[in-house]
N, C-alpha and C. Protein backbone atom coordinates (compact mmCIF):
# COMPACT_ATOMS: atom_id res chain seq x y z
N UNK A 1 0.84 -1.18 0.00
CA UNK A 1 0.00 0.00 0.00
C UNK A 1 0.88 1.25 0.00
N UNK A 2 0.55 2.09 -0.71
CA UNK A 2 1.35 3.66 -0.40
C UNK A 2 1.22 4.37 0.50
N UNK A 3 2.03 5.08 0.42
CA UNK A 3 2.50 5.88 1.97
C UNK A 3 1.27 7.55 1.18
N UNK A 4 0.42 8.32 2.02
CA UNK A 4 -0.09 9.45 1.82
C UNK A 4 1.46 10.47 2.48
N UNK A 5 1.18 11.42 1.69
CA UNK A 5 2.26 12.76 1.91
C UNK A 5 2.33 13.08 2.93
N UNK A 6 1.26 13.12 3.93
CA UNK A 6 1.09 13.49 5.19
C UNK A 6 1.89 12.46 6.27
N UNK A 7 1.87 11.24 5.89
CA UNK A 7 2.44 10.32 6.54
C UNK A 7 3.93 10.16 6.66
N UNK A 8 4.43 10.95 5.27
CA UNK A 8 5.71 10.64 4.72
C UNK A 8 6.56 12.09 6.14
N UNK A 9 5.13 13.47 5.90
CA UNK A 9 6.09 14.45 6.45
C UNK A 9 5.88 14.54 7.95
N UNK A 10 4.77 13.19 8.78
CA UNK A 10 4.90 13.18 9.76
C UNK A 10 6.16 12.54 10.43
N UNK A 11 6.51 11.52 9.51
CA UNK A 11 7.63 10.58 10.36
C UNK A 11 9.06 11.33 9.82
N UNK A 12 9.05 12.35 8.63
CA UNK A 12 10.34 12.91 9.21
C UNK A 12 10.03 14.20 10.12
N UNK A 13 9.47 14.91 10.01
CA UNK A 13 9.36 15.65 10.94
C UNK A 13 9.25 14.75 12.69
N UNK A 14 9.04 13.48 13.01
CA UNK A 14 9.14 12.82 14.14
C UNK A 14 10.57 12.50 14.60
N UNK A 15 10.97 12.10 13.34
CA UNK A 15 13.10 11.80 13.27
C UNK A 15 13.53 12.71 13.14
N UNK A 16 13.44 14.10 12.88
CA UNK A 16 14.24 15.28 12.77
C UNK A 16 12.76 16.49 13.11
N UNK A 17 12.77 16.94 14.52
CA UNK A 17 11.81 17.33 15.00
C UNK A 17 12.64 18.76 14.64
N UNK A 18 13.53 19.59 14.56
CA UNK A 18 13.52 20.86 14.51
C UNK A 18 13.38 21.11 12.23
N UNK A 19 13.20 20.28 11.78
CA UNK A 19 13.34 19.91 10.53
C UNK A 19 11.87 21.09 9.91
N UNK A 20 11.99 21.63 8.60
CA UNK A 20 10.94 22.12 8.07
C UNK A 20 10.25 21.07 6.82
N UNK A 21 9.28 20.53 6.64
CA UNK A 21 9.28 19.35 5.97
C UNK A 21 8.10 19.97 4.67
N UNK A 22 8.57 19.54 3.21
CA UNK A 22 7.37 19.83 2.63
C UNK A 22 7.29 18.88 1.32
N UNK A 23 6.04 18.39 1.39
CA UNK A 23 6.23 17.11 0.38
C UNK A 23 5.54 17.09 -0.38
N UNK A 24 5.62 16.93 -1.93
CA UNK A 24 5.11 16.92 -3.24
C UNK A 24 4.50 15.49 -3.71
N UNK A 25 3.38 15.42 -4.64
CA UNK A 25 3.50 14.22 -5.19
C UNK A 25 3.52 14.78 -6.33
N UNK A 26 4.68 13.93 -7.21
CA UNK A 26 5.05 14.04 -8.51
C UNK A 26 4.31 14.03 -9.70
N UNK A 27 3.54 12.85 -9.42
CA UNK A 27 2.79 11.97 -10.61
C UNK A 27 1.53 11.69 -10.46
N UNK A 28 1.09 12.60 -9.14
CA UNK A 28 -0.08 12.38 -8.60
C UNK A 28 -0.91 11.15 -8.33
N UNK A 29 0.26 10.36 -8.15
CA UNK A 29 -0.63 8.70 -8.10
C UNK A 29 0.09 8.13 -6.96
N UNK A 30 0.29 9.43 -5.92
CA UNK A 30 0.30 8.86 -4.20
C UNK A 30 1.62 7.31 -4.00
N UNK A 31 2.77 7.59 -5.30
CA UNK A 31 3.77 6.80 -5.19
C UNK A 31 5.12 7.67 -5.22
N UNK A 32 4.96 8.41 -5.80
CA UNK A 32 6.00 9.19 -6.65
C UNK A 32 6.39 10.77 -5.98
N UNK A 33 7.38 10.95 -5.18
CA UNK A 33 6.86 12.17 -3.94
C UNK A 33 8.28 12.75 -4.48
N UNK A 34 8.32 13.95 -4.33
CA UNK A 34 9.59 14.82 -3.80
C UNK A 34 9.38 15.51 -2.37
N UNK A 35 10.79 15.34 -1.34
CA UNK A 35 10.70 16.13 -0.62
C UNK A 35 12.06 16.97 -0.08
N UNK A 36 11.20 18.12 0.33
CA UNK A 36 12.62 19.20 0.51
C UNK A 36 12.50 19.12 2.09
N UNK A 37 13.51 19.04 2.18
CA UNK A 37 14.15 19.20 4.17
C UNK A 37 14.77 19.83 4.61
N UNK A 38 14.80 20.80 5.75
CA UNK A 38 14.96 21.84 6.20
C UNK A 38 15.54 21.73 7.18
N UNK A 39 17.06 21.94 8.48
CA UNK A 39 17.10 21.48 8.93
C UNK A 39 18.39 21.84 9.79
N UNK A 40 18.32 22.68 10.84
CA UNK A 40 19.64 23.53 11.43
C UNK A 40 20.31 22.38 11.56
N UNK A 41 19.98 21.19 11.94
CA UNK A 41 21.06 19.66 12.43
C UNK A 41 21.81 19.40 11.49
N UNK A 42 21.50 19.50 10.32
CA UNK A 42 22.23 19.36 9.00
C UNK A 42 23.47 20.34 9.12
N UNK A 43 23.73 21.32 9.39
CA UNK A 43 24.58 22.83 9.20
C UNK A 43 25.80 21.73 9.65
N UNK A 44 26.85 21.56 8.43
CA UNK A 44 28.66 21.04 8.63
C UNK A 44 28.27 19.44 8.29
N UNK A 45 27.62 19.39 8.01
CA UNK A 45 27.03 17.47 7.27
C UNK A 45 26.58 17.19 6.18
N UNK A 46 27.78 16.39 5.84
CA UNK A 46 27.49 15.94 4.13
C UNK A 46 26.21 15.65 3.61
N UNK A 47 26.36 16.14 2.50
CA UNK A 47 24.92 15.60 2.17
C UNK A 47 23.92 14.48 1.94
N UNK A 48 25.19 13.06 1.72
CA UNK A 48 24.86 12.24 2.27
C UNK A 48 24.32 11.44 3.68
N UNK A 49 25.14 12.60 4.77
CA UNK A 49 24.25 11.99 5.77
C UNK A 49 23.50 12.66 5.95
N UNK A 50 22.65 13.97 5.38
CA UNK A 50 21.83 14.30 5.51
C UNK A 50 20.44 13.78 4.94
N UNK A 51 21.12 13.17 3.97
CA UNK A 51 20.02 12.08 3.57
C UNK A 51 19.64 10.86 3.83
N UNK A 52 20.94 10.20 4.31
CA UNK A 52 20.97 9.12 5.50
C UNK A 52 19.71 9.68 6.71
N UNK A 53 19.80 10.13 7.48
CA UNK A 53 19.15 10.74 8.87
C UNK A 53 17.29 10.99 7.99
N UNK A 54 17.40 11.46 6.99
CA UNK A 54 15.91 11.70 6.55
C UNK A 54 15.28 9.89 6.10
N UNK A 55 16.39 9.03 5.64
CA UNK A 55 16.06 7.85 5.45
C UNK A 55 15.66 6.85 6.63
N UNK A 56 16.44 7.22 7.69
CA UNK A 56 16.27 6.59 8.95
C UNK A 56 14.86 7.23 9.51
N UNK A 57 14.64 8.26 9.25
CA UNK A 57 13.83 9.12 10.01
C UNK A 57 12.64 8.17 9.43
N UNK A 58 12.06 7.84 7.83
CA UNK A 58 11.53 6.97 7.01
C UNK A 58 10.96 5.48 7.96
N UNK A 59 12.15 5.11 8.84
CA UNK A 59 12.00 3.68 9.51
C UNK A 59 12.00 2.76 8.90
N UNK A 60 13.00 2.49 7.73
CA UNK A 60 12.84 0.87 6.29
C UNK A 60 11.60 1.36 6.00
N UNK A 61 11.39 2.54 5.52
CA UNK A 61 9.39 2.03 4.68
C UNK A 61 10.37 2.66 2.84
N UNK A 62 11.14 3.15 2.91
CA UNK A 62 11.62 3.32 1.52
C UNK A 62 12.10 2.22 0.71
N UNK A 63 11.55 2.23 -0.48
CA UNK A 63 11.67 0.86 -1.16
C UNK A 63 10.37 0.33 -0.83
N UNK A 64 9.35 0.09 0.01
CA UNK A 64 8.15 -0.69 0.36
C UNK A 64 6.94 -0.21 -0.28
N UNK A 65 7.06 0.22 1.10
CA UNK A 65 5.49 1.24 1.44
C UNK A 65 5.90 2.92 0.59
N UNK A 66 7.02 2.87 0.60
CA UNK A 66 7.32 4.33 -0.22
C UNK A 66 8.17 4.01 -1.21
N UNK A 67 7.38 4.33 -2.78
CA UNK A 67 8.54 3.88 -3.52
C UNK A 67 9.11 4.49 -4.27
N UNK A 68 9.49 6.03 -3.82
CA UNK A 68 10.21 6.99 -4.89
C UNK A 68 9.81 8.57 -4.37
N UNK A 69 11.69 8.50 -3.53
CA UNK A 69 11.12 9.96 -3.11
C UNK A 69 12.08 10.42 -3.63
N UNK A 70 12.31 11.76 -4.21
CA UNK A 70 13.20 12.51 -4.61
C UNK A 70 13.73 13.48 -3.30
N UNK A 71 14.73 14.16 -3.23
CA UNK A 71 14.95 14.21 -1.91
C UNK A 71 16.37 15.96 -1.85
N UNK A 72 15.56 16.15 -1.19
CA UNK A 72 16.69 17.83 -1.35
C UNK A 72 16.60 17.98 -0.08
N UNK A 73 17.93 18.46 0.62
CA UNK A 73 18.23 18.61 2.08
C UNK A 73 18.92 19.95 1.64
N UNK A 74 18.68 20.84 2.93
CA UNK A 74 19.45 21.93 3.50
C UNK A 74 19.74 22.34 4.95
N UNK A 75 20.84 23.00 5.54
CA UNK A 75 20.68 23.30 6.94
C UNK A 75 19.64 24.69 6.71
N UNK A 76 19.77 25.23 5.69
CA UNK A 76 18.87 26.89 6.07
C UNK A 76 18.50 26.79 4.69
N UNK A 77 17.20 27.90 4.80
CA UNK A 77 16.65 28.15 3.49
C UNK A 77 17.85 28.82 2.60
């Protein structure tokens, strides 16, 4: 079953609680999401683990229950 947008920007906003979270669906068929992340914890961290920490934040549902998020991290707007 797919993950709704709301679900996607509750559980990172739950794993990265000072985080600004805002999530798109692409293709409008509730599979296909972009999301941008916001996020003073990020400030001096690669961008890989900044995308690491938004994946964990996920809990293993990427690849499943979520199958295609596009994904943009920042420490500040």
């Amino acid at each position: 079953m797919a993950m709704q947008a709301e679900e996607i920007k509750a559980l990172i906003e739950q794993g990265i609680p000072d985080a600004t979270v805002i999530i798109e669906d692409l293709r409008g068929d509730g599979e296909h999401y972009a999301a941008t992340v916001i996020s003073p914890s990020f400030e001096g961290m690669p961008r890989v683990r900044q995308h690491k920490a938004v994946y964990n934040a996920l809990q293993g549902r990427m690849g499943g229950a979520l199958h295609a998020l596009q994904l943009k991290t920042a420490a500040r707007d």
